[in-house]
PDB file of N, CA and C in Angstrom:
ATOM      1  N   UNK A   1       4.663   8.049  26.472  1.00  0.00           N
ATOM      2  CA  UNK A   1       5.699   7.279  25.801  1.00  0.00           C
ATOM      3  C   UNK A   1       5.271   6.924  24.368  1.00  0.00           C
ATOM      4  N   UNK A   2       3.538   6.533  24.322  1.00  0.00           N
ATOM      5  CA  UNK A   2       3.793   6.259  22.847  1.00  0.00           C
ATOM      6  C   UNK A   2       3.766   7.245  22.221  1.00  0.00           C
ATOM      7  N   UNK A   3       3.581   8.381  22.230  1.00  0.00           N
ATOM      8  CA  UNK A   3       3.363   9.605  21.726  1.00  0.00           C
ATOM      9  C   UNK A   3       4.838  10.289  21.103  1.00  0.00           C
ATOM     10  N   UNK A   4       5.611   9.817  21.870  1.00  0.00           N
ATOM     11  CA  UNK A   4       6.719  10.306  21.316  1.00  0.00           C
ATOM     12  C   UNK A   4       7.181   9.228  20.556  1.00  0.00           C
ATOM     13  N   UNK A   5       6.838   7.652  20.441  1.00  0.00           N
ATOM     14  CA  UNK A   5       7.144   6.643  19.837  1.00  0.00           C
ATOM     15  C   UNK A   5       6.546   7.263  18.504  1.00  0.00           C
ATOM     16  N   UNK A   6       5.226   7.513  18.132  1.00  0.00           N
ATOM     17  CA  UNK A   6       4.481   8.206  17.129  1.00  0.00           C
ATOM     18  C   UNK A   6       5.390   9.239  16.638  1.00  0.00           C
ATOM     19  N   UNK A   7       5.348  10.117  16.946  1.00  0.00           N
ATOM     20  CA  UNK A   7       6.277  11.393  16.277  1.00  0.00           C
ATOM     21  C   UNK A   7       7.354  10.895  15.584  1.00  0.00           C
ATOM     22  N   UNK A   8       8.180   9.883  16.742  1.00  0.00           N
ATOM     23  CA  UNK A   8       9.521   9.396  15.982  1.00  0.00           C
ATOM     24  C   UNK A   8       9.289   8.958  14.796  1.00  0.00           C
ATOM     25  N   UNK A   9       8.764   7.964  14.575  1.00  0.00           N
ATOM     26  CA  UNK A   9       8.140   6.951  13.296  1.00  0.00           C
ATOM     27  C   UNK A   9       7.817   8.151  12.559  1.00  0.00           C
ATOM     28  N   UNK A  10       6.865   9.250  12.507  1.00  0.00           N
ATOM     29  CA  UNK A  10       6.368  10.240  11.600  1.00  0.00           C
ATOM     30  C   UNK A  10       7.410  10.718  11.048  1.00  0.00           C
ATOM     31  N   UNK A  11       8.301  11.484  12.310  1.00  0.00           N
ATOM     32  CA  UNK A  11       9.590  11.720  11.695  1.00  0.00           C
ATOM     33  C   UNK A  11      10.778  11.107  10.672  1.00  0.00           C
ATOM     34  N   UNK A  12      10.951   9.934  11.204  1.00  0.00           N
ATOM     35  CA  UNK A  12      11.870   9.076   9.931  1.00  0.00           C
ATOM     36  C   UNK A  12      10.905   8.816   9.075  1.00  0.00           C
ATOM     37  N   UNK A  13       9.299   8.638   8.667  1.00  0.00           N
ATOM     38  CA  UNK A  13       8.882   8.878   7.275  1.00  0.00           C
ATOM     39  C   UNK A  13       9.052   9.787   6.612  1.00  0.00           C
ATOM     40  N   UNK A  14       8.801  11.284   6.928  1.00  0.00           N
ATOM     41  CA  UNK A  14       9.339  12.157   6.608  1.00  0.00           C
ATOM     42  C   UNK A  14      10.435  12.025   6.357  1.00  0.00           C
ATOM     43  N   UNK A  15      11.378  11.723   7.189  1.00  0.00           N
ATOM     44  CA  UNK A  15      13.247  12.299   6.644  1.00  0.00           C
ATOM     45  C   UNK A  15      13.416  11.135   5.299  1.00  0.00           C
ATOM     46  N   UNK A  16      12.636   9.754   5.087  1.00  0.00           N
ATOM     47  CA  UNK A  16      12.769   9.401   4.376  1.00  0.00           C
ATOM     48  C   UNK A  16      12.261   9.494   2.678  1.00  0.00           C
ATOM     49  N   UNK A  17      10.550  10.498   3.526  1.00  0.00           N
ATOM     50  CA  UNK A  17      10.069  11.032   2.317  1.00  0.00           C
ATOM     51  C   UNK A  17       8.837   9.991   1.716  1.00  0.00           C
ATOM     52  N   UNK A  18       9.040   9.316   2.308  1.00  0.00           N
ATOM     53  CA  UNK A  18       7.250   8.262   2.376  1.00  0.00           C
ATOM     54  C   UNK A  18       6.043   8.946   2.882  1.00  0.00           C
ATOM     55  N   UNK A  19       6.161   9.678   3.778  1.00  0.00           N
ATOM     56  CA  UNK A  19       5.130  10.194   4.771  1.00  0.00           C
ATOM     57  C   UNK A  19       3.791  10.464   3.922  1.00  0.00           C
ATOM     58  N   UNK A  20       4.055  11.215   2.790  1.00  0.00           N
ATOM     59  CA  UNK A  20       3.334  11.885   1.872  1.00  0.00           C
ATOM     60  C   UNK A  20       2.103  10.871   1.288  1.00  0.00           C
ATOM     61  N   UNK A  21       2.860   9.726   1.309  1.00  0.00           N
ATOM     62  CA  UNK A  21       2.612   8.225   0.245  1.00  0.00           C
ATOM     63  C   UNK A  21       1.608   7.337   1.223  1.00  0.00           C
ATOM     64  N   UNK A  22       1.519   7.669   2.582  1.00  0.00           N
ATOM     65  CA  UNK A  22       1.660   6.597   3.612  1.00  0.00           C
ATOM     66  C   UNK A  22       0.050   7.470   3.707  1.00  0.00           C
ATOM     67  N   UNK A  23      -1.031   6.346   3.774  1.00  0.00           N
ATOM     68  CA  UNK A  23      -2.386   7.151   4.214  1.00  0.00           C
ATOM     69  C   UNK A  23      -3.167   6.204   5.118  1.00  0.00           C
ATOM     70  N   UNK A  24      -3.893   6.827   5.497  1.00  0.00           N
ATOM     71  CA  UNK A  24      -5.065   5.741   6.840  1.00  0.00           C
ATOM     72  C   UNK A  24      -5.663   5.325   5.942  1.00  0.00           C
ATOM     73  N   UNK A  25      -6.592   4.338   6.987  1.00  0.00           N
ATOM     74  CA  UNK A  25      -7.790   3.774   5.682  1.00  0.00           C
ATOM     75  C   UNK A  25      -9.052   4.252   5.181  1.00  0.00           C
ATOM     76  N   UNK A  26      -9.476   5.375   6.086  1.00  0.00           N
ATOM     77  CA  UNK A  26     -10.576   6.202   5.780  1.00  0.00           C
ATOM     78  C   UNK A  26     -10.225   7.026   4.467  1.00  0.00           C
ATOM     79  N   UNK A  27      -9.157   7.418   4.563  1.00  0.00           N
ATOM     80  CA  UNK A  27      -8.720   8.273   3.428  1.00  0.00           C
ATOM     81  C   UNK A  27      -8.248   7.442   1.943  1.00  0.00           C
ATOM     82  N   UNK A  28      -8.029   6.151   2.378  1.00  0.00           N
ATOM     83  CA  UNK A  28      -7.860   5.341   0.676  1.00  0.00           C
ATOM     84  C   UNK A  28      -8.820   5.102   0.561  1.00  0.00           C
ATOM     85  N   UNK A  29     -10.269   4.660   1.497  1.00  0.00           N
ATOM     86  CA  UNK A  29     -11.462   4.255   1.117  1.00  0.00           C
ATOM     87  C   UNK A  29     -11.934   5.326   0.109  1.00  0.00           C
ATOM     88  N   UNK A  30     -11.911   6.755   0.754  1.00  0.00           N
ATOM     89  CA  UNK A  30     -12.309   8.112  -0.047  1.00  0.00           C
ATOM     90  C   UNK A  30     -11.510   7.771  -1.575  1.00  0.00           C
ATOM     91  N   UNK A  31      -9.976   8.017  -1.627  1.00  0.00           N
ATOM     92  CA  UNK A  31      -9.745   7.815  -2.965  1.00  0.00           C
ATOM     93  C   UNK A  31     -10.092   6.966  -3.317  1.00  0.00           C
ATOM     94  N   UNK A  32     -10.356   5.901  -3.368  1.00  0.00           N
ATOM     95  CA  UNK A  32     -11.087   4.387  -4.616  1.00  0.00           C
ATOM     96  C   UNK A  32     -12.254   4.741  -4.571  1.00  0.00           C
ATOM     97  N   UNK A  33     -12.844   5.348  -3.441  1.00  0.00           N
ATOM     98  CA  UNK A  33     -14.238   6.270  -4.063  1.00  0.00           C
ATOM     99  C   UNK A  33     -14.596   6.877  -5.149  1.00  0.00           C
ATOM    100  N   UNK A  34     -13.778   8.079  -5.039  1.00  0.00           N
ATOM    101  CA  UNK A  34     -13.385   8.890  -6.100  1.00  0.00           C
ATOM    102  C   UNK A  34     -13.003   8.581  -6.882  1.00  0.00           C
ATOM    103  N   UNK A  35     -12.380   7.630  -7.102  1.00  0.00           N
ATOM    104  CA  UNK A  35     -11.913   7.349  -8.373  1.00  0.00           C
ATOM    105  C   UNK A  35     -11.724   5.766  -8.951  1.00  0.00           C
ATOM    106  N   UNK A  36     -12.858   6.001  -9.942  1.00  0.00           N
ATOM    107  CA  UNK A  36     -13.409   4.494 -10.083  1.00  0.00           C
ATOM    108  C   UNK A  36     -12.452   3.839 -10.883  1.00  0.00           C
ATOM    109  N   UNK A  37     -11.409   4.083 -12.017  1.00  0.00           N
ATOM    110  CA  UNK A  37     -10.543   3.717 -12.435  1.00  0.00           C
ATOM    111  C   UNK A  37      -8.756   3.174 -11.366  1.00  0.00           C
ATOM    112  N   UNK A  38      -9.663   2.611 -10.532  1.00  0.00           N
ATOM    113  CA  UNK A  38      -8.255   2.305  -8.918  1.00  0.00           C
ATOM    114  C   UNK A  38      -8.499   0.913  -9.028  1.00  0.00           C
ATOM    115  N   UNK A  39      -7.343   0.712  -8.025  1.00  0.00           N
ATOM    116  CA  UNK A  39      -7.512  -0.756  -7.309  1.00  0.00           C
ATOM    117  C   UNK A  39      -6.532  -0.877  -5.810  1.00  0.00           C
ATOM    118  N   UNK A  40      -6.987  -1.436  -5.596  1.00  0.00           N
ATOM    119  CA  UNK A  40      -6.708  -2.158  -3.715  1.00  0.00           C
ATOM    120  C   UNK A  40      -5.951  -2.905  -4.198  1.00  0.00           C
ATOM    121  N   UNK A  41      -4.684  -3.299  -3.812  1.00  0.00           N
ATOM    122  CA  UNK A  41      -4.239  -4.390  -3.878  1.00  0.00           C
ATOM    123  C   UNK A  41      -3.274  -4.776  -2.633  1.00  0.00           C
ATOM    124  N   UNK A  42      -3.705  -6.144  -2.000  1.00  0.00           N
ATOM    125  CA  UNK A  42      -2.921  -6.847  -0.944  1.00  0.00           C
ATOM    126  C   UNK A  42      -2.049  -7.881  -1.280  1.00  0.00           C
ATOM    127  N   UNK A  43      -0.967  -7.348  -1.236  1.00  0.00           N
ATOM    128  CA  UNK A  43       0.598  -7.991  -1.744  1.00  0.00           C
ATOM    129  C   UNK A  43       0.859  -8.845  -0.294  1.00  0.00           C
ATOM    130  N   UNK A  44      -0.085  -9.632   0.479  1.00  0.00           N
ATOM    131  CA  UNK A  44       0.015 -10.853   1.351  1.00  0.00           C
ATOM    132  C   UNK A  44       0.297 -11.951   0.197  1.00  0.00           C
ATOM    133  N   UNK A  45       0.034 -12.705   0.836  1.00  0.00           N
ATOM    134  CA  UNK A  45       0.456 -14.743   0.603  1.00  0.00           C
ATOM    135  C   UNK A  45      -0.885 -14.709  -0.104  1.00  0.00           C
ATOM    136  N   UNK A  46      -1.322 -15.578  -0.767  1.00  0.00           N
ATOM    137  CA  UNK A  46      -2.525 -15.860  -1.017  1.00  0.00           C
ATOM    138  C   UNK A  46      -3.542 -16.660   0.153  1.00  0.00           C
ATOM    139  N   UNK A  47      -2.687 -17.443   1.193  1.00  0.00           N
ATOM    140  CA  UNK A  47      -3.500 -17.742   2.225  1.00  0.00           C
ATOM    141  C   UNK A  47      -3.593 -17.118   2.815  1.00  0.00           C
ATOM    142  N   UNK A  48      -2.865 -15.838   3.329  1.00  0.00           N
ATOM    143  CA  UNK A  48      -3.067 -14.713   4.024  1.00  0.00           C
ATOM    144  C   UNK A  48      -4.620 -13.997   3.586  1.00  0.00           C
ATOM    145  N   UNK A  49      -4.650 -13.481   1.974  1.00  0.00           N
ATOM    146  CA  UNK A  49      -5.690 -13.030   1.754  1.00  0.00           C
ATOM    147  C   UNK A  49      -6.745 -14.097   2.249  1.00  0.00           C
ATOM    148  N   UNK A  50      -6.980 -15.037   1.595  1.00  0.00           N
ATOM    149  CA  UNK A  50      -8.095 -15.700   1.807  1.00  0.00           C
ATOM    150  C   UNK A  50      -8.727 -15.714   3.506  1.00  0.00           C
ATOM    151  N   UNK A  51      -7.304 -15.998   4.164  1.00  0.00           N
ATOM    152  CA  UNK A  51      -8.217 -15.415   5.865  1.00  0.00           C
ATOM    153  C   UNK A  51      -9.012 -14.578   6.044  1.00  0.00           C
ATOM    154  N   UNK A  52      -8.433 -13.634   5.435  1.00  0.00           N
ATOM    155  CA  UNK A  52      -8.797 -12.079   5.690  1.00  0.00           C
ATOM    156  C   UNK A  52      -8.243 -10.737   4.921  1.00  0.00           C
ATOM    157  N   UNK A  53      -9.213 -10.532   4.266  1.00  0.00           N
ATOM    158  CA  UNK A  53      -8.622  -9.123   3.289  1.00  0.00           C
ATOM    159  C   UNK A  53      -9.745  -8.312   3.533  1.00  0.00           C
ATOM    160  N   UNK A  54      -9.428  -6.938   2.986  1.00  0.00           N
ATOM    161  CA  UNK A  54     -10.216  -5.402   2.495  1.00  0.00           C
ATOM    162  C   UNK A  54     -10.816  -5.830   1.445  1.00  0.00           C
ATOM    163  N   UNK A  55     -12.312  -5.577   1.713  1.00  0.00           N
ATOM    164  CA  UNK A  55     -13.114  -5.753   0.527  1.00  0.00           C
ATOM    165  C   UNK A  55     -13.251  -4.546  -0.539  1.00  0.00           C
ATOM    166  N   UNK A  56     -13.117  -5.695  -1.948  1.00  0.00           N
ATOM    167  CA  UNK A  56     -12.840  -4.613  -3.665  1.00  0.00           C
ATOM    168  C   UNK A  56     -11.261  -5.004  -3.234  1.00  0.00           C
ATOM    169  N   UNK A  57     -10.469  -5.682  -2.595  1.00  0.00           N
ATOM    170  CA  UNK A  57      -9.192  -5.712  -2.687  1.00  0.00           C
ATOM    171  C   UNK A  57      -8.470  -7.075  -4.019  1.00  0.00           C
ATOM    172  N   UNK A  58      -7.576  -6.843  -4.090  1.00  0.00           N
ATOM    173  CA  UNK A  58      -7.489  -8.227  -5.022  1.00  0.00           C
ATOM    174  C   UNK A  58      -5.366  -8.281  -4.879  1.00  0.00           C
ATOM    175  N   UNK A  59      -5.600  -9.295  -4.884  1.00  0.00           N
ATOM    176  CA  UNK A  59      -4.300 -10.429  -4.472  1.00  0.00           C
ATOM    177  C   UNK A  59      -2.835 -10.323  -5.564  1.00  0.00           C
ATOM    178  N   UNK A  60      -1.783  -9.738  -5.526  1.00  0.00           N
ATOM    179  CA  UNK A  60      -0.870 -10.066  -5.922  1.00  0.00           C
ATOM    180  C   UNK A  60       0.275  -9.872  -4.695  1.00  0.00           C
ATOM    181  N   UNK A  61       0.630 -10.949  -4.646  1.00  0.00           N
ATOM    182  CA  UNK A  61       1.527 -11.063  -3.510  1.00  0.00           C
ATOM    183  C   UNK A  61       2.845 -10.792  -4.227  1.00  0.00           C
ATOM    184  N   UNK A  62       3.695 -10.372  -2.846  1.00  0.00           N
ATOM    185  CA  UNK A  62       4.823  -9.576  -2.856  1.00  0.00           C
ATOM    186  C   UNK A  62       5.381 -10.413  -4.155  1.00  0.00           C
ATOM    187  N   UNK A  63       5.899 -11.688  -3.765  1.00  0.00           N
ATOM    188  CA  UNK A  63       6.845 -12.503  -4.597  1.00  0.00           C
ATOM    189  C   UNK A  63       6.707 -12.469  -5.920  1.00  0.00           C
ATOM    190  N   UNK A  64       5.301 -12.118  -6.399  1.00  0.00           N
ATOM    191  CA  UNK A  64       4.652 -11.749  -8.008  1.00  0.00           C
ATOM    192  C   UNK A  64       5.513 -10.412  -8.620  1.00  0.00           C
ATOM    193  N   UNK A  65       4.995  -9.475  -7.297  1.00  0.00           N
ATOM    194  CA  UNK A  65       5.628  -8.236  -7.757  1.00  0.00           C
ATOM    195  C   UNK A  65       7.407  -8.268  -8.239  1.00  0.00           C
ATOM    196  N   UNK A  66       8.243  -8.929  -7.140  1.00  0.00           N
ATOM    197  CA  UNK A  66       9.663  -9.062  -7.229  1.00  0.00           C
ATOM    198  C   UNK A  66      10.118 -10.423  -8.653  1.00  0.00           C
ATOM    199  N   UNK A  67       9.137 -10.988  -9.286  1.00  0.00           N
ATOM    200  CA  UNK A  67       9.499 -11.870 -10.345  1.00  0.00           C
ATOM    201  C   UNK A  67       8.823 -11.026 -11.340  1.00  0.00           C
ATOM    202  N   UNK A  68       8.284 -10.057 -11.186  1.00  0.00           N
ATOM    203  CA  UNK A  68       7.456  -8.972 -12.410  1.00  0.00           C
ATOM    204  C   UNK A  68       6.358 -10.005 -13.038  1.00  0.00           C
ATOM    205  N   UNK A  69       5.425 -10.699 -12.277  1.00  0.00           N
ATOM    206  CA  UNK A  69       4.622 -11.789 -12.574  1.00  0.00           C
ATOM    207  C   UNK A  69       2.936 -10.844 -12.343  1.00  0.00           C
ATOM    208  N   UNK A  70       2.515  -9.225 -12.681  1.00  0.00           N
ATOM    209  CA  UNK A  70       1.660  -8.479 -12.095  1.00  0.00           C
ATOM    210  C   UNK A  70       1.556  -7.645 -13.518  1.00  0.00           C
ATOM    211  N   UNK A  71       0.301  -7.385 -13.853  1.00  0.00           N
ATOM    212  CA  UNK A  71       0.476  -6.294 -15.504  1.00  0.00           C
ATOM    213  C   UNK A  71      -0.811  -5.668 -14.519  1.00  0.00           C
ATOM    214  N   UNK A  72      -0.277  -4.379 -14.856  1.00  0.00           N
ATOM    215  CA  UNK A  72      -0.893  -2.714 -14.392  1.00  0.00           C
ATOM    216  C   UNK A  72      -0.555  -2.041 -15.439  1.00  0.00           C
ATOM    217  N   UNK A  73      -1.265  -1.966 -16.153  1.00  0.00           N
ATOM    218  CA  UNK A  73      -0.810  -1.459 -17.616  1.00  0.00           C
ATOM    219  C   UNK A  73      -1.097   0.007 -17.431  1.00  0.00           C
ATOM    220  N   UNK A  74      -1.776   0.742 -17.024  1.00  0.00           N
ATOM    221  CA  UNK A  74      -2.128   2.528 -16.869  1.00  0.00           C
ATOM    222  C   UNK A  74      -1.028   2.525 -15.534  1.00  0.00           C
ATOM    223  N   UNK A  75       0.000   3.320 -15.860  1.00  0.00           N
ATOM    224  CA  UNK A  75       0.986   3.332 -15.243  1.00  0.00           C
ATOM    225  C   UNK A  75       0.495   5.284 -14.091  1.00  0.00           C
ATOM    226  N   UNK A  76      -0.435   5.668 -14.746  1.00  0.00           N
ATOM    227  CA  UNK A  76      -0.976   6.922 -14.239  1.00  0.00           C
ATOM    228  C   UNK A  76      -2.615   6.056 -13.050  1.00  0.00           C
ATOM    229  N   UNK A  77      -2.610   4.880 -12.992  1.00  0.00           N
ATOM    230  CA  UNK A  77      -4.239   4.711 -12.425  1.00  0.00           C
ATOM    231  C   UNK A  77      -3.698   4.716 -10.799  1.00  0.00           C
ATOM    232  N   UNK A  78      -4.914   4.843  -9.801  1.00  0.00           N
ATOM    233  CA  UNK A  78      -4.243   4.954  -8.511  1.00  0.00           C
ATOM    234  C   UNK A  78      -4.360   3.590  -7.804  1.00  0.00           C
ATOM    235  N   UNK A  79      -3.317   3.443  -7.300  1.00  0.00           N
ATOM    236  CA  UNK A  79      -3.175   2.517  -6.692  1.00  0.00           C
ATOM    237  C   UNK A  79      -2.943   2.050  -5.029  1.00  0.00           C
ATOM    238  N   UNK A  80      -3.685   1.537  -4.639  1.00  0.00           N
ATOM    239  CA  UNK A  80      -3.076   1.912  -3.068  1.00  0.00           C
ATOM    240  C   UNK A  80      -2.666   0.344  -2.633  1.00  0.00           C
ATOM    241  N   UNK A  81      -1.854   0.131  -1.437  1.00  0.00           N
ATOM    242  CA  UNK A  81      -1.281  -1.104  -1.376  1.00  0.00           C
ATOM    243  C   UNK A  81      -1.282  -1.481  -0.266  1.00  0.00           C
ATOM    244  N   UNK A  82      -1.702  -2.537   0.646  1.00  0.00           N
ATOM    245  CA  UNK A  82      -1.978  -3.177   1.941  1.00  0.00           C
ATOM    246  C   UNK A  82      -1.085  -4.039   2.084  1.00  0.00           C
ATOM    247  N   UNK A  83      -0.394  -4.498   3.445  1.00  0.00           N
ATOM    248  CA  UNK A  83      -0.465  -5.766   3.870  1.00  0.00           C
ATOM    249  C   UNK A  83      -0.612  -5.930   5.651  1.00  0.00           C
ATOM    250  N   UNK A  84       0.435  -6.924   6.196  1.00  0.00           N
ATOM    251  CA  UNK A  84      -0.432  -7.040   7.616  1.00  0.00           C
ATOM    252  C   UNK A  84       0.413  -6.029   8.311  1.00  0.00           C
ATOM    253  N   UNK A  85       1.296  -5.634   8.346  1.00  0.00           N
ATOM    254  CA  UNK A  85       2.368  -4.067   8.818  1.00  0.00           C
ATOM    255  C   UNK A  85       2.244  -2.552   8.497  1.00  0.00           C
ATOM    256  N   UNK A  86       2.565  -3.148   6.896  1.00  0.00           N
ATOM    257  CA  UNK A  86       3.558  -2.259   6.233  1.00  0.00           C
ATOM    258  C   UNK A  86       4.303  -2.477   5.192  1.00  0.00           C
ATOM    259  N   UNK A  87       5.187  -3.560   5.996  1.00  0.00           N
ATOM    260  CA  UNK A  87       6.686  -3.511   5.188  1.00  0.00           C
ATOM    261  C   UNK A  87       6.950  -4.234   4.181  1.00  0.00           C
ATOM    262  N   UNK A  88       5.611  -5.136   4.036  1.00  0.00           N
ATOM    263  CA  UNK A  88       5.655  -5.406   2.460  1.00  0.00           C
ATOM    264  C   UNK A  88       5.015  -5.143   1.410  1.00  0.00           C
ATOM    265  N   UNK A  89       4.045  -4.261   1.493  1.00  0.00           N
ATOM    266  CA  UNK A  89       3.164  -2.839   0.923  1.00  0.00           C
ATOM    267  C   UNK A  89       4.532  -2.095   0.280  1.00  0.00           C
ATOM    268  N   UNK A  90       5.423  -1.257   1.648  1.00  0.00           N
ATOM    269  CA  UNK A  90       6.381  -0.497   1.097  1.00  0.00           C
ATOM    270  C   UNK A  90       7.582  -1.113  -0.163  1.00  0.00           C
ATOM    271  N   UNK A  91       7.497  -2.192   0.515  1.00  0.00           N
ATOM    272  CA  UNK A  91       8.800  -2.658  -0.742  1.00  0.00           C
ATOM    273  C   UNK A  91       8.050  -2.747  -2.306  1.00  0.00           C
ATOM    274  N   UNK A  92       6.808  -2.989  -2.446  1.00  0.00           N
ATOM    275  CA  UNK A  92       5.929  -3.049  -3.384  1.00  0.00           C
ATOM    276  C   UNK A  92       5.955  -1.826  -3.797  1.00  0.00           C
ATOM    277  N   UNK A  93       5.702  -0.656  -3.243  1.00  0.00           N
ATOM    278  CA  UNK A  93       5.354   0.918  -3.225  1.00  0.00           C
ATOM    279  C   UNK A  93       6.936   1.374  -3.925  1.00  0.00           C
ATOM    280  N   UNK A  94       7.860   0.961  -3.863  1.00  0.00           N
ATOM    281  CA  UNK A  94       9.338   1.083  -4.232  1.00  0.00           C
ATOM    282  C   UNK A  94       9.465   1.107  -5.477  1.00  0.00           C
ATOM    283  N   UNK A  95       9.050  -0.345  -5.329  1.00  0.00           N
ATOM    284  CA  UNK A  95       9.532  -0.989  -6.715  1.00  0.00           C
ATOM    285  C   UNK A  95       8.462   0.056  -8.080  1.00  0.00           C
ATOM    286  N   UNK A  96       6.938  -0.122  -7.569  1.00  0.00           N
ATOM    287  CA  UNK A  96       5.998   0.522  -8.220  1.00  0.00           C
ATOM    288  C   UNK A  96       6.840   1.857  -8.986  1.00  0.00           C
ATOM    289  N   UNK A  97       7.157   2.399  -8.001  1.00  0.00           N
ATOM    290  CA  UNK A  97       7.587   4.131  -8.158  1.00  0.00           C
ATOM    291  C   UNK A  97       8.780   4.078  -8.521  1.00  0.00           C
ATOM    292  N   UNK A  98       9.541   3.059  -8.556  1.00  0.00           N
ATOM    293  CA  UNK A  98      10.801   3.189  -9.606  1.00  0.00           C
ATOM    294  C   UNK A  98      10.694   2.678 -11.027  1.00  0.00           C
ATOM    295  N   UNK A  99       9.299   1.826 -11.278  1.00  0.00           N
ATOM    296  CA  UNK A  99       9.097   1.271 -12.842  1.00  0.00           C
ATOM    297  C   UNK A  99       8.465   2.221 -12.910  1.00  0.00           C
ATOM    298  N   UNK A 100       8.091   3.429 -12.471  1.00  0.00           N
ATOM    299  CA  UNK A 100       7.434   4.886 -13.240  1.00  0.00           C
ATOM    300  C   UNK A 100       5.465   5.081 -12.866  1.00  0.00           C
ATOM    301  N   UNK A 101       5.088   4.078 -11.673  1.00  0.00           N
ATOM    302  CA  UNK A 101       3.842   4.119 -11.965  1.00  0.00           C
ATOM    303  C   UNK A 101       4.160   5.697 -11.099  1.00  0.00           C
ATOM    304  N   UNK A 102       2.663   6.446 -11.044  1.00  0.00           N
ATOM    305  CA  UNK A 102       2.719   7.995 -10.509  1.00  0.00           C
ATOM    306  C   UNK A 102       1.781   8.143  -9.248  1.00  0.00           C
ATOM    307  N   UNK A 103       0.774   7.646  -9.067  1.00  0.00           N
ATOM    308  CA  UNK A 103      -0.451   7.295  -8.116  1.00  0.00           C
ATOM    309  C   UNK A 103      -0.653   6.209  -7.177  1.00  0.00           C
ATOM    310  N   UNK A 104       0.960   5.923  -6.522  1.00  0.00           N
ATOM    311  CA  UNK A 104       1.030   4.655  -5.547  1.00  0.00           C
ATOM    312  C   UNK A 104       0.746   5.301  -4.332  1.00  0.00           C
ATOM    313  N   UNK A 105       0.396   4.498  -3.496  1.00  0.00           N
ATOM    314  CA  UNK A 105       0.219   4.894  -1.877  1.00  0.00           C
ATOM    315  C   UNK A 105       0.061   3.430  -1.686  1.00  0.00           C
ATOM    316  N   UNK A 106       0.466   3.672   0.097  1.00  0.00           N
ATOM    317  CA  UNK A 106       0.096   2.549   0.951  1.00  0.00           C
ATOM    318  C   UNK A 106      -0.640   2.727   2.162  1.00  0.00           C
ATOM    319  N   UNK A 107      -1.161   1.700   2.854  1.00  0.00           N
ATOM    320  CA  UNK A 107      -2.563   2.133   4.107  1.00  0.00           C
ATOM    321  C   UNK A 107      -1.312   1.946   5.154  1.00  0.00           C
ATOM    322  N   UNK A 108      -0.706   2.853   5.600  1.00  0.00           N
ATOM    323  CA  UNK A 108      -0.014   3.139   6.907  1.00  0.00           C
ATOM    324  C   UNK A 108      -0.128   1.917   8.099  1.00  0.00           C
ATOM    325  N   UNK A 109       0.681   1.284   7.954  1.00  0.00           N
ATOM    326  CA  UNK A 109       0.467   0.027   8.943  1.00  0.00           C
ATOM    327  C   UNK A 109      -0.233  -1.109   8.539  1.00  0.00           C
ATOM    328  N   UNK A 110      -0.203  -1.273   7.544  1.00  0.00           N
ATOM    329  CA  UNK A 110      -1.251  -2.377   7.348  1.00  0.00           C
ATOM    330  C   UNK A 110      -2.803  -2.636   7.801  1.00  0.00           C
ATOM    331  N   UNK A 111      -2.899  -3.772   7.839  1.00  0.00           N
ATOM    332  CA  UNK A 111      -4.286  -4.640   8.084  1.00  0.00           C
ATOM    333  C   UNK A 111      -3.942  -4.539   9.630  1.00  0.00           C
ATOM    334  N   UNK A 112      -2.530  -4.226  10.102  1.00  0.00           N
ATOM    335  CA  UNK A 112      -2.644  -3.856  11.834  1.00  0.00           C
ATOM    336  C   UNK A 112      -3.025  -2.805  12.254  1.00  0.00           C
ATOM    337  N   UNK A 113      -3.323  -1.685  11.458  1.00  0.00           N
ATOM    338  CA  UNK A 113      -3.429  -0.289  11.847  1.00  0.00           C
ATOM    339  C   UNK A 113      -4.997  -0.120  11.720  1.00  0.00           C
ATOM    340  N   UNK A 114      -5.588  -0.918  11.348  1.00  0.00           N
ATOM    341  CA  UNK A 114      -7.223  -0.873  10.603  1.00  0.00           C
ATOM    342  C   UNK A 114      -8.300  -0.951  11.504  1.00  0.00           C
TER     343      UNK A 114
END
């Protein structure tokens, strides 16, 4: 049963076209490896972070992003984006890729998938 729960979910990323964008955490650890000009960022609450975050991560929460209260000035640097799901990573990942940044991703499930 969950197996086909899995596929489904894969599937509507795909039909939506995220899939590509959407990575585990072994594999964003590798890119901020690689590439020292990155950043982590967890778009939680600020008490959220302080419980508990990804270390090298750093804090602009969702509500920053949606008042444009966040300067990322290299609109080409990579960026990858956490929170405790998903689904407020993705709305972040949206917005990112419609003001033109090019190198967004998010850790597939959040801080729940980890």
């Amino acid at each position: 049963m969950m197996n086909l729960y899995m596929k489904l979910v894969k599937l509507i990323k795909k039909q939506r076209g995220t899939d590509e964008f959407c990575i585990d955490y072994e594999t964003a650890k590798n890119m901020l490896n690689k590439e020292k000009d990155s950043i982590l960022i967890d778009v939680r609450s600020p008490q959220e972070y302080r419980e508990k975050h990804l270390y090298g991560s750093v804090n602009i929460p969702l509500f920053d992003f949606e008042r444009g209260n966040y300067k990322i000035e290299n609109k080409n640097k990579l960026i990858i984006l956490y929170c405790e799901y998903g689904k407020r990573s993705k709305k972040v990942f949206n917005m990112l890729k419609k003001a033109g940044y090019t190198k967004v991703y998010q850790i597939d499930g959040g801080l729940d998938n980890i």
